[in-house]
PDB file of N, CA and C in Angstrom:
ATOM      1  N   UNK A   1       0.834  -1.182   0.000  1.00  0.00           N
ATOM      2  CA  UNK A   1       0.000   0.000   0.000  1.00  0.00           C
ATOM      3  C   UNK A   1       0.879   1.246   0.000  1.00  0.00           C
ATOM      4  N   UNK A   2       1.563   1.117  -0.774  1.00  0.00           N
ATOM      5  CA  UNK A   2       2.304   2.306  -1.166  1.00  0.00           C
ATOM      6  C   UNK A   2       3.335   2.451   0.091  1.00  0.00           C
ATOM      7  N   UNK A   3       3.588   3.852   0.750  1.00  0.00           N
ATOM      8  CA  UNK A   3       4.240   4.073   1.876  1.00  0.00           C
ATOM      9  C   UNK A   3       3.169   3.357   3.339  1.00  0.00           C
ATOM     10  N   UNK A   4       3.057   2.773   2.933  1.00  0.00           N
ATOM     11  CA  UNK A   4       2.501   2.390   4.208  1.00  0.00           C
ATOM     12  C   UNK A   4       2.348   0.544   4.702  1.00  0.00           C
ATOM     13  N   UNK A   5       2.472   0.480   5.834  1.00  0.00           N
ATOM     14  CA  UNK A   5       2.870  -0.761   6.768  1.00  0.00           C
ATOM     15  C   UNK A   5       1.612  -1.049   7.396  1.00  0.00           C
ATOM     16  N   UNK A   6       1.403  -2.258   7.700  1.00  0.00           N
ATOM     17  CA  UNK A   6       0.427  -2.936   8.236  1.00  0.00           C
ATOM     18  C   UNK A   6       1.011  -2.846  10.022  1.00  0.00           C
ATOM     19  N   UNK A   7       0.664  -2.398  10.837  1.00  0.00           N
ATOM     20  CA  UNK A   7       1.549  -1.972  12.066  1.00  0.00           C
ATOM     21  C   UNK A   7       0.688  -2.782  12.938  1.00  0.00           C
ATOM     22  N   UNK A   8      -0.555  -2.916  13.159  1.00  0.00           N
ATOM     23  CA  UNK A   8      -2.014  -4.150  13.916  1.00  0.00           C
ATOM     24  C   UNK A   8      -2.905  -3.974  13.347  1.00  0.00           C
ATOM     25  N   UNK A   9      -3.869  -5.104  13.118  1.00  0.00           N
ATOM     26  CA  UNK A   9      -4.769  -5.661  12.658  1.00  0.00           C
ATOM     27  C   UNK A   9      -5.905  -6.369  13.731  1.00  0.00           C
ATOM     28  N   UNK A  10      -7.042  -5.789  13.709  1.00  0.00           N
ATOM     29  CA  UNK A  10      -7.909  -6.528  14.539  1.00  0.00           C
ATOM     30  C   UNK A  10      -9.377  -6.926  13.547  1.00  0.00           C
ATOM     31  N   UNK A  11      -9.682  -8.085  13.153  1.00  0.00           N
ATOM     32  CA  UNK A  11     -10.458  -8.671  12.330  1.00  0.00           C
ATOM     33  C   UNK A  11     -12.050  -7.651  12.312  1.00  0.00           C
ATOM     34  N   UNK A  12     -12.541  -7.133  11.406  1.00  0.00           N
ATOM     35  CA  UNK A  12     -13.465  -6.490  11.228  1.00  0.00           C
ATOM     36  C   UNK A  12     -13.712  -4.953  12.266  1.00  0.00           C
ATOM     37  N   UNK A  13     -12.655  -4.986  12.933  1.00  0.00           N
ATOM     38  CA  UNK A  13     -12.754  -3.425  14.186  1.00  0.00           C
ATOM     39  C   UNK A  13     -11.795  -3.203  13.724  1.00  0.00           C
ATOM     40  N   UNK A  14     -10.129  -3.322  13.495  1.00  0.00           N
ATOM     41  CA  UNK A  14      -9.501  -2.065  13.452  1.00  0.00           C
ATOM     42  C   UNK A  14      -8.475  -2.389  12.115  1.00  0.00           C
ATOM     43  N   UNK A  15      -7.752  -1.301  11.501  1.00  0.00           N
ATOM     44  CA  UNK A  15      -6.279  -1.362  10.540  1.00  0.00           C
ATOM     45  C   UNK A  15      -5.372  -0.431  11.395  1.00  0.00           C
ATOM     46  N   UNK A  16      -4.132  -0.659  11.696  1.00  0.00           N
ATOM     47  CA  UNK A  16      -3.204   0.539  11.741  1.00  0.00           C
ATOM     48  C   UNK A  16      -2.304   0.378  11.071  1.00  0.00           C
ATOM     49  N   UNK A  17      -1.772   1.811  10.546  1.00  0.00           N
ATOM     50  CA  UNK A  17      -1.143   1.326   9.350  1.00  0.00           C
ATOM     51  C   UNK A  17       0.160   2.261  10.280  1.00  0.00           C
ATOM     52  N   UNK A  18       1.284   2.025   9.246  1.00  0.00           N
ATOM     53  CA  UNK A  18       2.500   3.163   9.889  1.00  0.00           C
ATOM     54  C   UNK A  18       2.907   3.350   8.593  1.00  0.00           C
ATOM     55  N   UNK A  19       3.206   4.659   8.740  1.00  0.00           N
ATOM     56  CA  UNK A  19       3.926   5.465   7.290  1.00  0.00           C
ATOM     57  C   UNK A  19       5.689   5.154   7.093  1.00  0.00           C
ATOM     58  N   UNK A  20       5.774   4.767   6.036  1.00  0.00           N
ATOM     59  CA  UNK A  20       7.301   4.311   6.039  1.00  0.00           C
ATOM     60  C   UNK A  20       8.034   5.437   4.845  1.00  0.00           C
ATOM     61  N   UNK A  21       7.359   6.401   4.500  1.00  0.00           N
ATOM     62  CA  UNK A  21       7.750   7.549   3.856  1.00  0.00           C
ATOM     63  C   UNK A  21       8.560   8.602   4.461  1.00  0.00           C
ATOM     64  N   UNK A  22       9.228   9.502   4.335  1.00  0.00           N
ATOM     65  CA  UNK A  22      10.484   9.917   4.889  1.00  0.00           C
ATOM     66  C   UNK A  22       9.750  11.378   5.588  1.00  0.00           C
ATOM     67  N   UNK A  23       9.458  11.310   6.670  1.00  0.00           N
ATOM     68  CA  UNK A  23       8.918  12.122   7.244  1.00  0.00           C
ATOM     69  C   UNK A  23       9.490  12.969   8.558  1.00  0.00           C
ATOM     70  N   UNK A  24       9.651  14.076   9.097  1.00  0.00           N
ATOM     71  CA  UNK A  24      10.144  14.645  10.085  1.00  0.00           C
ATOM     72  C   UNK A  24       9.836  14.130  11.439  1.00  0.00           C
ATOM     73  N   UNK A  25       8.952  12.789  11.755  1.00  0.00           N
ATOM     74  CA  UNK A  25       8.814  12.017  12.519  1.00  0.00           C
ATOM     75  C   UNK A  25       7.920  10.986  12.172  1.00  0.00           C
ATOM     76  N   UNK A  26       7.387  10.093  13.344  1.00  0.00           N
ATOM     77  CA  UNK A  26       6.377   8.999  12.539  1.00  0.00           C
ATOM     78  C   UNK A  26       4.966   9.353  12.527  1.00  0.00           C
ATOM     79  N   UNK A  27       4.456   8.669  11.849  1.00  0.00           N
ATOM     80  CA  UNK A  27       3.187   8.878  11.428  1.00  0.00           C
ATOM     81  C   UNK A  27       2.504   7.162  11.215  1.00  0.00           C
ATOM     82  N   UNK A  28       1.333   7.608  11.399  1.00  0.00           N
ATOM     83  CA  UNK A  28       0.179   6.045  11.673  1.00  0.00           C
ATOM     84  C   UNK A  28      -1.119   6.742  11.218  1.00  0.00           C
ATOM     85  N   UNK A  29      -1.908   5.724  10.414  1.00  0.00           N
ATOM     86  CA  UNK A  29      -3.077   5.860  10.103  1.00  0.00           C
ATOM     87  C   UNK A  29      -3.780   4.562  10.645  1.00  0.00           C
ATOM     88  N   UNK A  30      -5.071   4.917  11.069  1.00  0.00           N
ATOM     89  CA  UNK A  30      -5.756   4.208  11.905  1.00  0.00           C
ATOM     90  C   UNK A  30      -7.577   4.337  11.647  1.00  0.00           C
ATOM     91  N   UNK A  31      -7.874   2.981  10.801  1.00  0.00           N
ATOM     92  CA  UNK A  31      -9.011   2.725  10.580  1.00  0.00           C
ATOM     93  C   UNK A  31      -9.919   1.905  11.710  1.00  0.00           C
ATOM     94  N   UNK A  32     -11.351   2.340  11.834  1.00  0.00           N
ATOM     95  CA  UNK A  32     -11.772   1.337  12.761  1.00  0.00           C
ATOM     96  C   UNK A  32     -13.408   1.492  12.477  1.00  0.00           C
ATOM     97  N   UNK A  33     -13.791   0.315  12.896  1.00  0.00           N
ATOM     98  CA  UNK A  33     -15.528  -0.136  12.022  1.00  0.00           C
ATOM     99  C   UNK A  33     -16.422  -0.153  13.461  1.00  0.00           C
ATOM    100  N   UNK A  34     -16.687   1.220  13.865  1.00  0.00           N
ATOM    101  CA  UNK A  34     -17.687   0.794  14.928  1.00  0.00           C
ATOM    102  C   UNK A  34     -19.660   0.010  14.682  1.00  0.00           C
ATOM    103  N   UNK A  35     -20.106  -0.792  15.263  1.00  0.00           N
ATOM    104  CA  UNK A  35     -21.327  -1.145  15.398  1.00  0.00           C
ATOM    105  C   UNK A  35     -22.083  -0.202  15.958  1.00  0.00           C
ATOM    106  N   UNK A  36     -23.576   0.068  15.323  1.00  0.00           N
ATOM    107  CA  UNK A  36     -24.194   1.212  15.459  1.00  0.00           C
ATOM    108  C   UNK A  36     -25.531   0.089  16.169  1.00  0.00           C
ATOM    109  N   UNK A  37     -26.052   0.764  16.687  1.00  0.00           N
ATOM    110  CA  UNK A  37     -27.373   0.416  17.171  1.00  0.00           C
ATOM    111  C   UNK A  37     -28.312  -0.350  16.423  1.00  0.00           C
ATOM    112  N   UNK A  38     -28.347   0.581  15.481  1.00  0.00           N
ATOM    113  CA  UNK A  38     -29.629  -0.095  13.927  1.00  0.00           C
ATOM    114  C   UNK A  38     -28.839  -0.939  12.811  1.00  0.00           C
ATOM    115  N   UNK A  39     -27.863  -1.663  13.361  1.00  0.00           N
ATOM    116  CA  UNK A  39     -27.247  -2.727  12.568  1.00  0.00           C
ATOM    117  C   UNK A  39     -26.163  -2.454  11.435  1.00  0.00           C
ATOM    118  N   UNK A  40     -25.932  -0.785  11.412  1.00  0.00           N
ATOM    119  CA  UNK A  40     -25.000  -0.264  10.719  1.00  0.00           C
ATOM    120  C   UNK A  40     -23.894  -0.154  11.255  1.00  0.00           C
ATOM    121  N   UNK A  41     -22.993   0.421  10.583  1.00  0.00           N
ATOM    122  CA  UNK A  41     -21.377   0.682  11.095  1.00  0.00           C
ATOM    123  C   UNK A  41     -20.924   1.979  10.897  1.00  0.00           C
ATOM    124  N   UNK A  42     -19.779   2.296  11.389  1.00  0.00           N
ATOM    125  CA  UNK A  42     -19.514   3.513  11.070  1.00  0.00           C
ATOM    126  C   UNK A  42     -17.738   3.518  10.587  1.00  0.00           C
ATOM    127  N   UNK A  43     -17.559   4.154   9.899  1.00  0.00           N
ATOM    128  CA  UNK A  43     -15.834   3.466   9.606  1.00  0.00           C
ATOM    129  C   UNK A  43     -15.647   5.057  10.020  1.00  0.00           C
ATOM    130  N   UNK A  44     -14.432   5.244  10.910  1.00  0.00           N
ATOM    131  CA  UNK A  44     -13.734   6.354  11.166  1.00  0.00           C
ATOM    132  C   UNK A  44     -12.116   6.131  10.815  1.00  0.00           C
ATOM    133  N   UNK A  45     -11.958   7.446  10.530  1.00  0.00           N
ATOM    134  CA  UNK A  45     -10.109   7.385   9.885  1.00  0.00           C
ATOM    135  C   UNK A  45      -9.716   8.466  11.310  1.00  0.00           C
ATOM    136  N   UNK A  46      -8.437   7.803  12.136  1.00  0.00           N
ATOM    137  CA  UNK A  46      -7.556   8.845  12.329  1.00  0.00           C
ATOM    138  C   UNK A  46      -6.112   8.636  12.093  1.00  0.00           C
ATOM    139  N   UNK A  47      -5.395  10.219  12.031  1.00  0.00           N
ATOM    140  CA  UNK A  47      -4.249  10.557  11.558  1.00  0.00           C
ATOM    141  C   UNK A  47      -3.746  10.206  13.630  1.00  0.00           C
ATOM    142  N   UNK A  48      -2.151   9.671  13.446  1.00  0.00           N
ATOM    143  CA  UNK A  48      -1.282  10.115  14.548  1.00  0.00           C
ATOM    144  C   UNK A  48       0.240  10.806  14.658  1.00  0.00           C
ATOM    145  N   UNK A  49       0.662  11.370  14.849  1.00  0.00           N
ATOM    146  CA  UNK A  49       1.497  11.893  14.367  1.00  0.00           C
ATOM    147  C   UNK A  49       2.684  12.182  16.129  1.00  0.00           C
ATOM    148  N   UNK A  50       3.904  11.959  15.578  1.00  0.00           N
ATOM    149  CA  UNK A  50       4.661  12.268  16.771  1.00  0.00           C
ATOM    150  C   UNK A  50       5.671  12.725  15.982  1.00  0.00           C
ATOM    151  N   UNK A  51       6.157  14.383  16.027  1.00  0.00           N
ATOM    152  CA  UNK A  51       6.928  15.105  15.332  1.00  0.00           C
ATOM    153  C   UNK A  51       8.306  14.810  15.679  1.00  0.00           C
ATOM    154  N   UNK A  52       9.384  14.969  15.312  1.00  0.00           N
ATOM    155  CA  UNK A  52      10.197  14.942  15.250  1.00  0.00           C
ATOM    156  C   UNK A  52      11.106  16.415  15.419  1.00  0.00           C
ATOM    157  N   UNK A  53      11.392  17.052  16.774  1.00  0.00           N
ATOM    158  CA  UNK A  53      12.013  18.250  16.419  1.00  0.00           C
ATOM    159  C   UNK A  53      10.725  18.870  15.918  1.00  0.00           C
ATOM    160  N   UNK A  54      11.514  20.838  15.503  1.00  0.00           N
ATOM    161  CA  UNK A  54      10.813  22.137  15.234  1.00  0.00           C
ATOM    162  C   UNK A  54      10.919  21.489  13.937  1.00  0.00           C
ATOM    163  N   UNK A  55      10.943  20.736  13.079  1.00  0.00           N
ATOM    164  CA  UNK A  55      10.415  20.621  11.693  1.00  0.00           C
ATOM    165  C   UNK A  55       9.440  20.062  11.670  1.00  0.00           C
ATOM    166  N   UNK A  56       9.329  18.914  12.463  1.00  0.00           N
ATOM    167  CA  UNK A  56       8.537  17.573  12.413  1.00  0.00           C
ATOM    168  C   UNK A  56       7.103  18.517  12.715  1.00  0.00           C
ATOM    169  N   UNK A  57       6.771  19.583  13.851  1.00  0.00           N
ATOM    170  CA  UNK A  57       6.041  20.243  14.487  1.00  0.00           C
ATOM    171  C   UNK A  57       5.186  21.296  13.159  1.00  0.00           C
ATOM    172  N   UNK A  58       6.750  22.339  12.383  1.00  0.00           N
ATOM    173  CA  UNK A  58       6.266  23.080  11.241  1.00  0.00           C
ATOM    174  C   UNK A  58       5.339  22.068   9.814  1.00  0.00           C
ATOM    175  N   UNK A  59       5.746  20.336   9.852  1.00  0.00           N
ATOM    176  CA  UNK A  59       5.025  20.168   8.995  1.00  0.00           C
ATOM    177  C   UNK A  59       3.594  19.574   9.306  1.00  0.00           C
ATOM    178  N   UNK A  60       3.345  19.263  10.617  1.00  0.00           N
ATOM    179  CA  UNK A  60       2.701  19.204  11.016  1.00  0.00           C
ATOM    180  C   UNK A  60       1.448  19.705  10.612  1.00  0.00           C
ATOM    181  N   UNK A  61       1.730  21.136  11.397  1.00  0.00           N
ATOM    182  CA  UNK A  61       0.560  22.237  10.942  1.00  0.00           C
ATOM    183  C   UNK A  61       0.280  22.774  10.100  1.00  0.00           C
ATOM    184  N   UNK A  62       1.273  22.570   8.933  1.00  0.00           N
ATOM    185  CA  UNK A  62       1.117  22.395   7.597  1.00  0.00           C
ATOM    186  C   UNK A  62       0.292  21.895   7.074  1.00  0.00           C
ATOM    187  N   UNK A  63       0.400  20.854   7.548  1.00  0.00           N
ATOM    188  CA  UNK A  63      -0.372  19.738   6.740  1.00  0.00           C
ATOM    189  C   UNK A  63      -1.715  19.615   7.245  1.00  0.00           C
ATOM    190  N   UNK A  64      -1.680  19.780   8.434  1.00  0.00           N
ATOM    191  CA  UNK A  64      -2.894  19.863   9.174  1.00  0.00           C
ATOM    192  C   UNK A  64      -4.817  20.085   8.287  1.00  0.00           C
ATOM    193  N   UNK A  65      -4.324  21.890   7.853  1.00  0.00           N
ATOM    194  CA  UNK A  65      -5.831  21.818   7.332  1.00  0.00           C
ATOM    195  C   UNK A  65      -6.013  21.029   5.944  1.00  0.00           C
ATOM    196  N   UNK A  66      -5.276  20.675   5.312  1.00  0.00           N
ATOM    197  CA  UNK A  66      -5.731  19.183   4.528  1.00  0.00           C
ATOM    198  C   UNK A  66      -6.204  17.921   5.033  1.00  0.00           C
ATOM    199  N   UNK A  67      -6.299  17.657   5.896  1.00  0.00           N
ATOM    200  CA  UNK A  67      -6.010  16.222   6.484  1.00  0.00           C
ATOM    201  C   UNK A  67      -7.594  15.884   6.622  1.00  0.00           C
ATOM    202  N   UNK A  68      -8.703  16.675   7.128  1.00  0.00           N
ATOM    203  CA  UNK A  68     -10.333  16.153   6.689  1.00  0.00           C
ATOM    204  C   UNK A  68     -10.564  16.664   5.627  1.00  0.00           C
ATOM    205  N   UNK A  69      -9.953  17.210   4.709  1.00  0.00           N
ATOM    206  CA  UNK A  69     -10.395  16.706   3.094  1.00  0.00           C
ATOM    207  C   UNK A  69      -9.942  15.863   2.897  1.00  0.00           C
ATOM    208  N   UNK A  70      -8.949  14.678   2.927  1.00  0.00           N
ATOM    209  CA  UNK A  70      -8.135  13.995   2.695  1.00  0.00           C
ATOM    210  C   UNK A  70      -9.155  12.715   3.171  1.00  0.00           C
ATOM    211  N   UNK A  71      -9.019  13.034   4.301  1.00  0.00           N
ATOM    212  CA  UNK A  71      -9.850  11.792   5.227  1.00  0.00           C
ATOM    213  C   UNK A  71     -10.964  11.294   4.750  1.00  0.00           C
ATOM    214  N   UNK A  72     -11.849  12.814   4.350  1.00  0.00           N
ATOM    215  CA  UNK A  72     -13.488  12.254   3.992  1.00  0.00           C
ATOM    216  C   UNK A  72     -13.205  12.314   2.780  1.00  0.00           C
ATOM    217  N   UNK A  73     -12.522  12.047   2.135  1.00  0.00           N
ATOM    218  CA  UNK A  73     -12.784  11.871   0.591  1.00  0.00           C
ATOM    219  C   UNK A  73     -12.082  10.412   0.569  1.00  0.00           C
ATOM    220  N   UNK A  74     -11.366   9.889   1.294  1.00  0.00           N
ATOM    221  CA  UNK A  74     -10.949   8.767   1.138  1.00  0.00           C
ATOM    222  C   UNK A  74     -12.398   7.821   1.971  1.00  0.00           C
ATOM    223  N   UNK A  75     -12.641   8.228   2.771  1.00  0.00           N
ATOM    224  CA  UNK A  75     -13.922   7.892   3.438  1.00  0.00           C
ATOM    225  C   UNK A  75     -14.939   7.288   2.248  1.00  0.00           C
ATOM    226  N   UNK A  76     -15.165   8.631   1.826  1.00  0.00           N
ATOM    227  CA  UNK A  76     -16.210   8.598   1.054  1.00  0.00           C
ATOM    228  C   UNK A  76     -16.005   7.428  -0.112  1.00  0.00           C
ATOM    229  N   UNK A  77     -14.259   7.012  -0.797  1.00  0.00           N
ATOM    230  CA  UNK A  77     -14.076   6.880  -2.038  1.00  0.00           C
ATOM    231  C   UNK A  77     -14.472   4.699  -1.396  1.00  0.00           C
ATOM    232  N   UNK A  78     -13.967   5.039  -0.029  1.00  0.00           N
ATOM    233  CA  UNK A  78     -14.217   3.630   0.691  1.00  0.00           C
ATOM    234  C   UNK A  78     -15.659   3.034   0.454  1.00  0.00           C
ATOM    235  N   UNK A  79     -16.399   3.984   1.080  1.00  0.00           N
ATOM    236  CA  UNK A  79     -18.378   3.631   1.195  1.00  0.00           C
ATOM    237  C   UNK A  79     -18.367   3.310  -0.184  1.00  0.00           C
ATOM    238  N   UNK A  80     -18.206   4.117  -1.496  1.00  0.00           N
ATOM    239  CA  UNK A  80     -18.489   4.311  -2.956  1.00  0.00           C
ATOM    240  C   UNK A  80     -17.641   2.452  -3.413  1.00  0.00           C
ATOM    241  N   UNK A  81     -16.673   1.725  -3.251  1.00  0.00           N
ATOM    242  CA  UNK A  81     -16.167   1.137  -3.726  1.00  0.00           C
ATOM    243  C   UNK A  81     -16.791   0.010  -2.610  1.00  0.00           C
ATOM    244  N   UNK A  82     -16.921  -0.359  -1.581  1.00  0.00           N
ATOM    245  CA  UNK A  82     -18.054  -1.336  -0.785  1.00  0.00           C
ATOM    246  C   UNK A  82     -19.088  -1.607  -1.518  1.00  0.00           C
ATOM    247  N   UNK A  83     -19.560  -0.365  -2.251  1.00  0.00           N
ATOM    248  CA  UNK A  83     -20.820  -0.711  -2.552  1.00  0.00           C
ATOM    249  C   UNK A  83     -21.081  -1.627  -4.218  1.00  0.00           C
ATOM    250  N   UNK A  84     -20.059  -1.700  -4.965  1.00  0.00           N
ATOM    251  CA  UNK A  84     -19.702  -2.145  -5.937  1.00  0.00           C
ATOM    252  C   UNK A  84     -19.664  -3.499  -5.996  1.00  0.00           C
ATOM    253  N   UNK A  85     -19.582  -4.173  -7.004  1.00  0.00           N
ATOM    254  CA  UNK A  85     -20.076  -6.101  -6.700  1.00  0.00           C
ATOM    255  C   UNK A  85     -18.123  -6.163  -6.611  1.00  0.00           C
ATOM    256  N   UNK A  86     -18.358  -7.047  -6.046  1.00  0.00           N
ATOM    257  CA  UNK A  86     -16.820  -8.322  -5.118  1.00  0.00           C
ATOM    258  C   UNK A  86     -16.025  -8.057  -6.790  1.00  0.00           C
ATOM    259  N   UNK A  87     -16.385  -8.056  -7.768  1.00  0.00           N
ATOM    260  CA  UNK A  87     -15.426  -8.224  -9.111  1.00  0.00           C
ATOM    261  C   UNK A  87     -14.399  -6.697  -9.367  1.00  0.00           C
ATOM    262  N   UNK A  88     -15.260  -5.812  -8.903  1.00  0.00           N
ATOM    263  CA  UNK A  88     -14.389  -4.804  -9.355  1.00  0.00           C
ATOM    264  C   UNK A  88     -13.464  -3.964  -7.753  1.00  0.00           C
ATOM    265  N   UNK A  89     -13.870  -4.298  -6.971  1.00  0.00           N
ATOM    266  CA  UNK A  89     -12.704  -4.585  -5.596  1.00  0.00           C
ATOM    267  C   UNK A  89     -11.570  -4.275  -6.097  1.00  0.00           C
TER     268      UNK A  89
END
């Protein structure tokens, strides 16, 4: 998956991934499938980030107000491709 590592895995609740791209510190992305009341789910994305030094910090907040466009559009591109038959997966 490109720059990214399979870091834990918990069967249908969670992905964490870790970024292996050259970054001013590490970074983890972290998927998880909560159960809703009325038999639905909810998939949430979070970013983690542990900077590295006054750079690791400046790209940080950089990057920052991208990161829920980023999120819900990958969100979204997730729900959109679920919903598609098992062949084109």
């Amino acid at each position: 998956m490109d720059f990214w590592r399979v870091e834990d895995i918990t069967a249908d609740q969670r992905l964490l991934l870790r970024a292996e791209m050259k970054l001013p510190g590490w970074a983890w992305l972290e998927f998880s499938i909560d159960a809703n009341e009325d038999a639905s789910n909810t998939l949430s994305v979070r970013a983690y980030y542990q900077p590295s030094g006054f750079l690791g910090k400046v790209y940080w907040y950089a990057c920052y107000p991208f990161h829920s466009i980023i999120f819900q559009d990958l969100i979204e591109q997730i729900e959109r491709r679920s919903q598609e038959p098992e062949h084109n997966l």
